[in-house]
N, C-alpha and C. Protein backbone atom coordinates (compact mmCIF):
# COMPACT_ATOMS: atom_id res chain seq x y z
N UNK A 1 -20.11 13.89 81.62
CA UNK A 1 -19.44 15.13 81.26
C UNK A 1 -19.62 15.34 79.75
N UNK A 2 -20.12 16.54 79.41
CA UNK A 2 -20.19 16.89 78.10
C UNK A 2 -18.95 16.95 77.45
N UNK A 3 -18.94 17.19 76.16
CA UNK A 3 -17.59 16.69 75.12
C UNK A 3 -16.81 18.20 75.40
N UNK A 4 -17.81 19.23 75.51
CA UNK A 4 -17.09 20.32 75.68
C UNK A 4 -16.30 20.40 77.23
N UNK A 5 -16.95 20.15 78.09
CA UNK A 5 -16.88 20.11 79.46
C UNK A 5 -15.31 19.06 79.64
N UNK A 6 -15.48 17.94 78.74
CA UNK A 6 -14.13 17.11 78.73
C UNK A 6 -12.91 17.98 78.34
N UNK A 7 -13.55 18.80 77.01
CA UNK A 7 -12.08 19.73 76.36
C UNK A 7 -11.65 20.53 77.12
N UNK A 8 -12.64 21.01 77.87
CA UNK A 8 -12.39 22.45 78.40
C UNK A 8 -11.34 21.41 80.02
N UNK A 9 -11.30 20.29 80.41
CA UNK A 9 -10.88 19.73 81.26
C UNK A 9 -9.53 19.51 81.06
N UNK A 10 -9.64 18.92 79.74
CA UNK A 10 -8.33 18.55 78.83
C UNK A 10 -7.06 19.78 78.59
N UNK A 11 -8.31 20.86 79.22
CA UNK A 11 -6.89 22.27 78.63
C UNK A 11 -6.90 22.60 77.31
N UNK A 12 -7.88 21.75 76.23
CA UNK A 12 -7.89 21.99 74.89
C UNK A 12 -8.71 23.16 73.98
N UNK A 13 -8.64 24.01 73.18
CA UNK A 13 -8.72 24.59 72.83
C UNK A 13 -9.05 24.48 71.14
N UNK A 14 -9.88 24.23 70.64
CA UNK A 14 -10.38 23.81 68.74
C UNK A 14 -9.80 25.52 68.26
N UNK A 15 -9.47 24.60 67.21
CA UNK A 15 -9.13 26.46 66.15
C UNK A 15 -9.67 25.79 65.29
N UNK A 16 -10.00 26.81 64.10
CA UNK A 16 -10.65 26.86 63.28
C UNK A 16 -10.05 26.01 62.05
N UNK A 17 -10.55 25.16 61.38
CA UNK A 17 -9.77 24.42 60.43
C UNK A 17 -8.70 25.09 59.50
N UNK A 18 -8.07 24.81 58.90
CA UNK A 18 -7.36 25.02 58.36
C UNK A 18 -7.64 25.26 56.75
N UNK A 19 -7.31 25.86 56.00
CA UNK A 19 -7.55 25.86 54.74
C UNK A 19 -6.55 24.93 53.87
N UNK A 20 -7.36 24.51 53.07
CA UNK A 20 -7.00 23.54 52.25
C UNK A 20 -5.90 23.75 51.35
N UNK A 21 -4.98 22.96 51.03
CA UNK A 21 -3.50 24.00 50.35
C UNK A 21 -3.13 22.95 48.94
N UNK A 22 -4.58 22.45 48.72
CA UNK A 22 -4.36 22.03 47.57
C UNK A 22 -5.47 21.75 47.05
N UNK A 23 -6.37 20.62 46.02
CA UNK A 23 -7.41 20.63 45.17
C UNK A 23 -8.34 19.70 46.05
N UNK A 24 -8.73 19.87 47.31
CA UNK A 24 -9.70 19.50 47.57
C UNK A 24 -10.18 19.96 48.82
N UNK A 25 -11.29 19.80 49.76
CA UNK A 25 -12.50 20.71 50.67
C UNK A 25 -11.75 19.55 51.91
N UNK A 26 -12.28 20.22 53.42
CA UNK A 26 -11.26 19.79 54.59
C UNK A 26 -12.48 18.69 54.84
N UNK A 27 -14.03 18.82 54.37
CA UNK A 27 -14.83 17.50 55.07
C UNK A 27 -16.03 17.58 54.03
N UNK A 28 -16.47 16.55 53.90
CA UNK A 28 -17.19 16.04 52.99
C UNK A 28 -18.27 15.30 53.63
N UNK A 29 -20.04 15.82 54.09
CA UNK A 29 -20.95 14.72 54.58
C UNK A 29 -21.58 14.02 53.72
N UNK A 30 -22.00 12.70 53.65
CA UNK A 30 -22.89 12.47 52.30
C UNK A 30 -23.67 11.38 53.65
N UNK A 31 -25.03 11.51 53.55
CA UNK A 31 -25.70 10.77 54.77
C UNK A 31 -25.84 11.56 56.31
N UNK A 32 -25.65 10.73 57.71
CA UNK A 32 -25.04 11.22 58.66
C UNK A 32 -23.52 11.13 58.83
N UNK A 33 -22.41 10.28 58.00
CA UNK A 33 -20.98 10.25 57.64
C UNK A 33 -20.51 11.78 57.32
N UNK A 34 -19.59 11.85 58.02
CA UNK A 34 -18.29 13.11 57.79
C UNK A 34 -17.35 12.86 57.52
N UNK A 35 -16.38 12.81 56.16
CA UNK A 35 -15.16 11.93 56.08
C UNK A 35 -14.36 13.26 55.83
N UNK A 36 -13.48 13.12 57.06
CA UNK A 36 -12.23 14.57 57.13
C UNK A 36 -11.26 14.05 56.44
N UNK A 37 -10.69 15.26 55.78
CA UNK A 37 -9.43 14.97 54.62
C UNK A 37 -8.56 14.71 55.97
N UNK A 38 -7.03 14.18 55.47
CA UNK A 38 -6.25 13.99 55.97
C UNK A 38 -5.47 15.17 56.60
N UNK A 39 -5.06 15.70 58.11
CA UNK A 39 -4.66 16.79 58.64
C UNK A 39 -3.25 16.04 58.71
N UNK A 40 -1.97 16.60 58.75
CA UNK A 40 -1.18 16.37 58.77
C UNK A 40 -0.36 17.42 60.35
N UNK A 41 0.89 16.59 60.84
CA UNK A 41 1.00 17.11 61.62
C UNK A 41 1.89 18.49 62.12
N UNK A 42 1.47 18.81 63.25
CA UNK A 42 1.83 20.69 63.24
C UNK A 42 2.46 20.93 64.55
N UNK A 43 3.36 21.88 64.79
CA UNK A 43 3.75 21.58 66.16
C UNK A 43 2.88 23.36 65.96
N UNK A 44 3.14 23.75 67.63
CA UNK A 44 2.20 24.96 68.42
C UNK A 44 2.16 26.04 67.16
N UNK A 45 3.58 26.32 66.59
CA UNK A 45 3.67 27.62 65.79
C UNK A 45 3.31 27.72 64.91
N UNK A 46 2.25 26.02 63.83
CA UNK A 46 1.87 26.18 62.80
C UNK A 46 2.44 25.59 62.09
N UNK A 47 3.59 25.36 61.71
CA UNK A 47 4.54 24.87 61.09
C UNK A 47 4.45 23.10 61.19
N UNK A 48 4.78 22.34 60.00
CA UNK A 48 5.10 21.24 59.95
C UNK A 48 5.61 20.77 61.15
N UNK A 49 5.48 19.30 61.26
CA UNK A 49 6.13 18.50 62.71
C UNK A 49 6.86 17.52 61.59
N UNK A 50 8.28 18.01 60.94
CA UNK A 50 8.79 17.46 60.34
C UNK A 50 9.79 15.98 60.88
N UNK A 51 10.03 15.17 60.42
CA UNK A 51 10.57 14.09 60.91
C UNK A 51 10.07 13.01 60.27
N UNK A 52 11.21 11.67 60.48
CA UNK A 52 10.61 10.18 60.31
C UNK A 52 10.89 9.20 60.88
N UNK A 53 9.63 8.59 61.99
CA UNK A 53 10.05 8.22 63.00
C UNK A 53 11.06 6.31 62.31
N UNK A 54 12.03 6.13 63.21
CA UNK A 54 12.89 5.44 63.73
C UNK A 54 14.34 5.75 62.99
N UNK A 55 14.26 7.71 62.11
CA UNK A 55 15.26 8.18 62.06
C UNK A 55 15.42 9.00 62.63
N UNK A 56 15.01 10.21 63.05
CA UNK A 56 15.28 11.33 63.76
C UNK A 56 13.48 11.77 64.56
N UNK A 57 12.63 11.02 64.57
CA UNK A 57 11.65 11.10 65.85
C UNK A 57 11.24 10.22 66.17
N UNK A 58 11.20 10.17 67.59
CA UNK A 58 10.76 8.82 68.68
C UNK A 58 9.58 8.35 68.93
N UNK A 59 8.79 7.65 68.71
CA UNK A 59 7.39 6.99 69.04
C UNK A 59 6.88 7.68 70.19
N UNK A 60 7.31 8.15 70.96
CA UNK A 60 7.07 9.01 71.83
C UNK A 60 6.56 10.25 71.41
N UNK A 61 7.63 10.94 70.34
CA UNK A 61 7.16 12.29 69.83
C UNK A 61 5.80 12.11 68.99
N UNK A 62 6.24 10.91 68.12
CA UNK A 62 5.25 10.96 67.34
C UNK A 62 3.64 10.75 67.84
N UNK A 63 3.85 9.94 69.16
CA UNK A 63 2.28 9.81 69.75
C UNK A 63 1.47 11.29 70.21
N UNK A 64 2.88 12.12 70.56
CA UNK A 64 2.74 13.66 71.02
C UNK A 64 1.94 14.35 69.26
N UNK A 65 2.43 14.15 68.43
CA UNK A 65 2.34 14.44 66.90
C UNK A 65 0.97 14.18 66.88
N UNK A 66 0.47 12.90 66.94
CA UNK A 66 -0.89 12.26 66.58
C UNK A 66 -1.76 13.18 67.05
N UNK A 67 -1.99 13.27 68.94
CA UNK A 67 -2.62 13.87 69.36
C UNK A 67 -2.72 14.92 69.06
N UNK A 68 -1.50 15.74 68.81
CA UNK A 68 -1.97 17.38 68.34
C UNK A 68 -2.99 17.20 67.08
N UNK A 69 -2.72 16.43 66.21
CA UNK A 69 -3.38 16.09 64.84
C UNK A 69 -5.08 16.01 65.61
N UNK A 70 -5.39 15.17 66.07
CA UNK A 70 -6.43 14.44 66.76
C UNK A 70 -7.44 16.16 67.20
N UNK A 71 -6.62 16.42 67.66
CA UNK A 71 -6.95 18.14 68.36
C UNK A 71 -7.59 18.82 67.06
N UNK A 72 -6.74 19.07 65.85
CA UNK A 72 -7.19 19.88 64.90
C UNK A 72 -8.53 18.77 64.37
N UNK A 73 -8.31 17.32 63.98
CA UNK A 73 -9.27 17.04 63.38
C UNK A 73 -10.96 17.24 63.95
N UNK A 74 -11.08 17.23 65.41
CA UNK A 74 -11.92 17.75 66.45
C UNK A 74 -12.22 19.39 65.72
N UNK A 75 -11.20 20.14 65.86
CA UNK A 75 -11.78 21.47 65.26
C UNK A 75 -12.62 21.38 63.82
N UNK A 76 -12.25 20.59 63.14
CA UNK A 76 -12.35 20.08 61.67
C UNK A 76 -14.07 19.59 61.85
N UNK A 77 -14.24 18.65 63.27
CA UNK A 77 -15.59 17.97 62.69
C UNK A 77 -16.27 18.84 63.60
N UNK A 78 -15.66 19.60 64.46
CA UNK A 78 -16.80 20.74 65.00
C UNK A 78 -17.34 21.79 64.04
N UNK A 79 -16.87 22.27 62.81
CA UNK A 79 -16.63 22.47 61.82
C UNK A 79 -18.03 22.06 60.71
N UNK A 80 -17.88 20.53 60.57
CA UNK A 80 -18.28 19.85 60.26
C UNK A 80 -20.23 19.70 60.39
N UNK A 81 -20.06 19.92 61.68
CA UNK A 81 -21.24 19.68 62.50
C UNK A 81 -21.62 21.21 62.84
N UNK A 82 -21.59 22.12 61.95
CA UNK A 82 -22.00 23.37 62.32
C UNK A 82 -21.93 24.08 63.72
N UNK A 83 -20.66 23.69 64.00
CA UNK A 83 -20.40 24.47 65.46
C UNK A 83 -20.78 23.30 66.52
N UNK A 84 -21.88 22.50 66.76
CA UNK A 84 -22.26 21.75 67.63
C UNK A 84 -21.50 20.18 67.84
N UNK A 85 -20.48 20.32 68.32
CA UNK A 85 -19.99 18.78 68.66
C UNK A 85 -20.63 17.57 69.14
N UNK A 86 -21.87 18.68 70.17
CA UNK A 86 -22.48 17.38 70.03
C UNK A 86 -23.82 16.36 69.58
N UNK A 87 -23.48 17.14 68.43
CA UNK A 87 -24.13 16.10 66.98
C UNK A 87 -23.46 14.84 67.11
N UNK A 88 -22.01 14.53 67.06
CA UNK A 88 -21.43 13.67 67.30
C UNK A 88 -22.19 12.21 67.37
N UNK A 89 -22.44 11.26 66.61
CA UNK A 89 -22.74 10.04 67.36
C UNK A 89 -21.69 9.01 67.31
N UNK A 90 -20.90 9.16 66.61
CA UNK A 90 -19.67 8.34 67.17
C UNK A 90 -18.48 8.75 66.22
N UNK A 91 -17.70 8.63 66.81
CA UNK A 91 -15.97 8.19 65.63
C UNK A 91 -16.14 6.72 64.91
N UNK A 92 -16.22 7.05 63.70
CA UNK A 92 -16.54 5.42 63.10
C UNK A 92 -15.10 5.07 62.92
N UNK A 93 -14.28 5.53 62.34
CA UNK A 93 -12.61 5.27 61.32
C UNK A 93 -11.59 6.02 61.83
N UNK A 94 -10.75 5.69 61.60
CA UNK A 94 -9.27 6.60 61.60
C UNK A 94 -8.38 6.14 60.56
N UNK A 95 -7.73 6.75 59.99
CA UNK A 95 -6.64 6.08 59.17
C UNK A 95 -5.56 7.26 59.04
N UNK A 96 -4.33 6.59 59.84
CA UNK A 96 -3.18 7.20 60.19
C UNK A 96 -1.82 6.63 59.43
N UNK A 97 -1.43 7.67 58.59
CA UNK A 97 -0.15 7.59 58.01
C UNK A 97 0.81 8.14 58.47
N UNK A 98 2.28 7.35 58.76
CA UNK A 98 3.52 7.15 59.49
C UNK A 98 4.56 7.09 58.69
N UNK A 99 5.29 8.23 58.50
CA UNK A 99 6.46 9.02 57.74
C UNK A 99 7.55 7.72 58.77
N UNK A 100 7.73 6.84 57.86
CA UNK A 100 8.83 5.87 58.82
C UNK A 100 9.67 5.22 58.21
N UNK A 101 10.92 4.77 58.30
CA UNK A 101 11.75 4.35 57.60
C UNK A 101 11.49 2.65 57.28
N UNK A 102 11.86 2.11 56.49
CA UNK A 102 11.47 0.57 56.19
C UNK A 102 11.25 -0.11 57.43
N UNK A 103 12.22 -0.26 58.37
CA UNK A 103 12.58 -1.22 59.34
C UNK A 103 11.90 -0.98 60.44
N UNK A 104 11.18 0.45 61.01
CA UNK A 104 10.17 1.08 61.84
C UNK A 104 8.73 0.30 62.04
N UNK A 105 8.27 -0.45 62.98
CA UNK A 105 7.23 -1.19 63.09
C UNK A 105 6.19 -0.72 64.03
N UNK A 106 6.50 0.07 64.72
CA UNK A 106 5.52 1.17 65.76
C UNK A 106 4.11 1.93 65.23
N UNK A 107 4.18 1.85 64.07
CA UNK A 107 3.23 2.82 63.65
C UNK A 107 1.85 2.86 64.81
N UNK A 108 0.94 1.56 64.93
CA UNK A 108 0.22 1.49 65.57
C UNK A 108 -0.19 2.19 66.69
N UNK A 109 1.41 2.03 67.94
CA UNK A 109 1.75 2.77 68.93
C UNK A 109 1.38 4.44 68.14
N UNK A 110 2.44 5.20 67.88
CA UNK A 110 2.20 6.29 67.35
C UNK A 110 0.62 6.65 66.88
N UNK A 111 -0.15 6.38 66.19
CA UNK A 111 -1.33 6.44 65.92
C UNK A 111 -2.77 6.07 67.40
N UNK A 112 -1.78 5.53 68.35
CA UNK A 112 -2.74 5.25 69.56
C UNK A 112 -2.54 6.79 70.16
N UNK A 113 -1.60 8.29 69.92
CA UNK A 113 -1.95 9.07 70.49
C UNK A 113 -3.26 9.67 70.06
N UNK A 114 -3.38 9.95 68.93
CA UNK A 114 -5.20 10.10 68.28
C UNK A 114 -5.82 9.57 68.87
N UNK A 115 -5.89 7.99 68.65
CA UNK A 115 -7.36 7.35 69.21
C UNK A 115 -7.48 7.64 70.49
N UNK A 116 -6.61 7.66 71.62
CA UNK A 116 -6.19 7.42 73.01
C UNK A 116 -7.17 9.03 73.37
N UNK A 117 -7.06 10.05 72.75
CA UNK A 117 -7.50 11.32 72.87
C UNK A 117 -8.91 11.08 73.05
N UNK A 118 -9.31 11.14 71.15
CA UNK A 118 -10.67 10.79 70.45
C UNK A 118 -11.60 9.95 71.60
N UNK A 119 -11.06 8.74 72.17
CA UNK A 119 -11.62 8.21 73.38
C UNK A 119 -11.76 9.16 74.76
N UNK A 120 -10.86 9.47 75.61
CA UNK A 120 -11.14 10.62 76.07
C UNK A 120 -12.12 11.14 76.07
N UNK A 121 -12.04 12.51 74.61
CA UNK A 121 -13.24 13.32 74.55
C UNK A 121 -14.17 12.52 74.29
N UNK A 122 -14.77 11.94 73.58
CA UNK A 122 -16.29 11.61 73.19
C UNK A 122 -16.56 10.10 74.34
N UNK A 123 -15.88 9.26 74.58
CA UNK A 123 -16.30 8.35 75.47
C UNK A 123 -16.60 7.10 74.91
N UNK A 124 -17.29 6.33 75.10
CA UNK A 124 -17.70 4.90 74.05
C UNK A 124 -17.68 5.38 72.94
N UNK A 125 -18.35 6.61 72.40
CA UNK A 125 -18.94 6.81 71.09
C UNK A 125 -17.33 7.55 70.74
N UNK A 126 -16.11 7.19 70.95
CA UNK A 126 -14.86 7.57 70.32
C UNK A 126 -14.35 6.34 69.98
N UNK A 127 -14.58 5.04 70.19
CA UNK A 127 -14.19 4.16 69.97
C UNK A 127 -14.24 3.84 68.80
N UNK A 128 -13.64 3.47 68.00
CA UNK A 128 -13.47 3.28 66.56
C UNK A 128 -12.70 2.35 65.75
N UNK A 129 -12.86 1.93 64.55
CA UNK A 129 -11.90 1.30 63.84
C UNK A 129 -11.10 2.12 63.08
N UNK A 130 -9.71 1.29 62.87
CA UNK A 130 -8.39 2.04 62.62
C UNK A 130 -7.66 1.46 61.89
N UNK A 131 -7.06 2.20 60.77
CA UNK A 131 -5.44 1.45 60.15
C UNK A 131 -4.66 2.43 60.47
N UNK A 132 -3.11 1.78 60.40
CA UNK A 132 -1.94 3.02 60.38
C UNK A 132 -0.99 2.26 59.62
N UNK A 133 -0.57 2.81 59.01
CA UNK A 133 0.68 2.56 58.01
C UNK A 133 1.68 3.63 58.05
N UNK A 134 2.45 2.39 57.58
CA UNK A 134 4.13 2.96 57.29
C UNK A 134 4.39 3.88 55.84
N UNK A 135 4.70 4.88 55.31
CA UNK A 135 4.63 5.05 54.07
C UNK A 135 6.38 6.02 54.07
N UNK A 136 6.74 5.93 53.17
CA UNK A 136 8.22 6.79 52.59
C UNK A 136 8.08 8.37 52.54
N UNK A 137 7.15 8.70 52.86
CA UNK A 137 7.01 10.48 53.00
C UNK A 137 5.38 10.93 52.86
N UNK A 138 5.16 11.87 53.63
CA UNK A 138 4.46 12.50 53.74
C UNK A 138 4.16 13.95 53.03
N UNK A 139 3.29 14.69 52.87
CA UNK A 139 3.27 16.22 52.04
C UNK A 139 3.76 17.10 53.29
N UNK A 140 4.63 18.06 52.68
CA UNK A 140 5.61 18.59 53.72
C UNK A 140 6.63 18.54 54.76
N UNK A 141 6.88 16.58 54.36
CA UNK A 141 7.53 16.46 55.22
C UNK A 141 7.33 15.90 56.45
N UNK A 142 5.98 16.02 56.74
CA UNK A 142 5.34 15.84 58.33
C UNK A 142 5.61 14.20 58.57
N UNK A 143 5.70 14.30 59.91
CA UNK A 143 5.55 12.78 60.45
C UNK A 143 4.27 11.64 60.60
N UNK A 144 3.56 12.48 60.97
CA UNK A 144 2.31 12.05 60.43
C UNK A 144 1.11 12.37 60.08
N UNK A 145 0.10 12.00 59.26
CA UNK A 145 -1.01 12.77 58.52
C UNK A 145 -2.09 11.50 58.97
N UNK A 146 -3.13 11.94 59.38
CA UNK A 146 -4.30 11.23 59.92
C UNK A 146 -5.90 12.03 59.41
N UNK A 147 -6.65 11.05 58.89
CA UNK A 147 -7.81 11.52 58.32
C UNK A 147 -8.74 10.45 59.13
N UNK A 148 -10.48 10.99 59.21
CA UNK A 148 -11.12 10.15 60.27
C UNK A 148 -12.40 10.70 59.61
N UNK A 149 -13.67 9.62 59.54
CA UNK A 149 -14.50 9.55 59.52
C UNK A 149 -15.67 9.51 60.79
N UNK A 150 -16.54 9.93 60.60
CA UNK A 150 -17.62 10.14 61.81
C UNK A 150 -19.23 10.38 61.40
N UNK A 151 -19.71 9.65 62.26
CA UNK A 151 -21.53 9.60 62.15
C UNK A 151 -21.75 10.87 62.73
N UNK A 152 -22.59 11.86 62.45
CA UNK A 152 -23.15 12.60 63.19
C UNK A 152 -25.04 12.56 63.47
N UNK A 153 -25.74 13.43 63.86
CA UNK A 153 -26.78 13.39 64.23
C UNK A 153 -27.87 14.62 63.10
């Protein structure tokens, strides 16, 4: 099944990246590497997915959080790849930051809604290496902000 053929399975839908709301560009290739700035997370209306999980959002929400993230960064490297996704030769990285209070140890979980997707759509070639961390706040507030690197063709 093609990557599109998966989205279009998935019910998913790419929008157009987002503009940048501060001093730097949403993807950067140098080689066949695409390193996407960090997307932070959004619920349907656009708006921040404000919260910090193990005070007021649940590892649950937040895996819901990731994936929406995961969704835009897909629009981001379709983007990236001049419309054609499948340039794609693999998801190399992820690195997912987790708006969480000291004592909160889940991050990982939470950050498996991205990868869990990313696998999904692309297949072996979504498989990737990953960090996620805990950090004291995020820009705007959001719960979590995830940036990802990728080989293309």
């Amino acid at each position: 099944m093609s990557v599109y053929e998966k989205l279009k399975s998935l019910d998913i839908t790419l929008a157009a990246p987002a503009a940048p709301v501060a001093a730097y560009v949403m993807h950067v290739q140098t080689g066949n590497l695409v390193f996407i700035s960090g997307h932070i997370a959004k619920k349907a209306d656009g708006n921040p997915w404000v919260g910090q999980l193990g005070k007021n959002i649940s590892t649950e929400e937040g895996q819901q959080a990731a994936r929406a993230i995961a969704i835009d960064l897909i629009g981001t490297l379709q983007d990236a790849c001049g419309g054609d996704l499948t340039r794609v030769k693999r998801i190399v990285k992820v690195m997912s930051l987790v708006n969480s209070t000291p004592d909160y140890t889940d991050q990982h979980l939470v950050t498996n809604g991205c990868s869990e997707l990313l696998g999904e759509v692309f297949g072996a070639a979504g498989k990737h290496a990953r960090s996620a961390f805990g950090v004291a706040q995020i820009p705007r507030g959001a719960c979590v902000e995830i940036e990802m690197i990728a080989e293309i063709a």
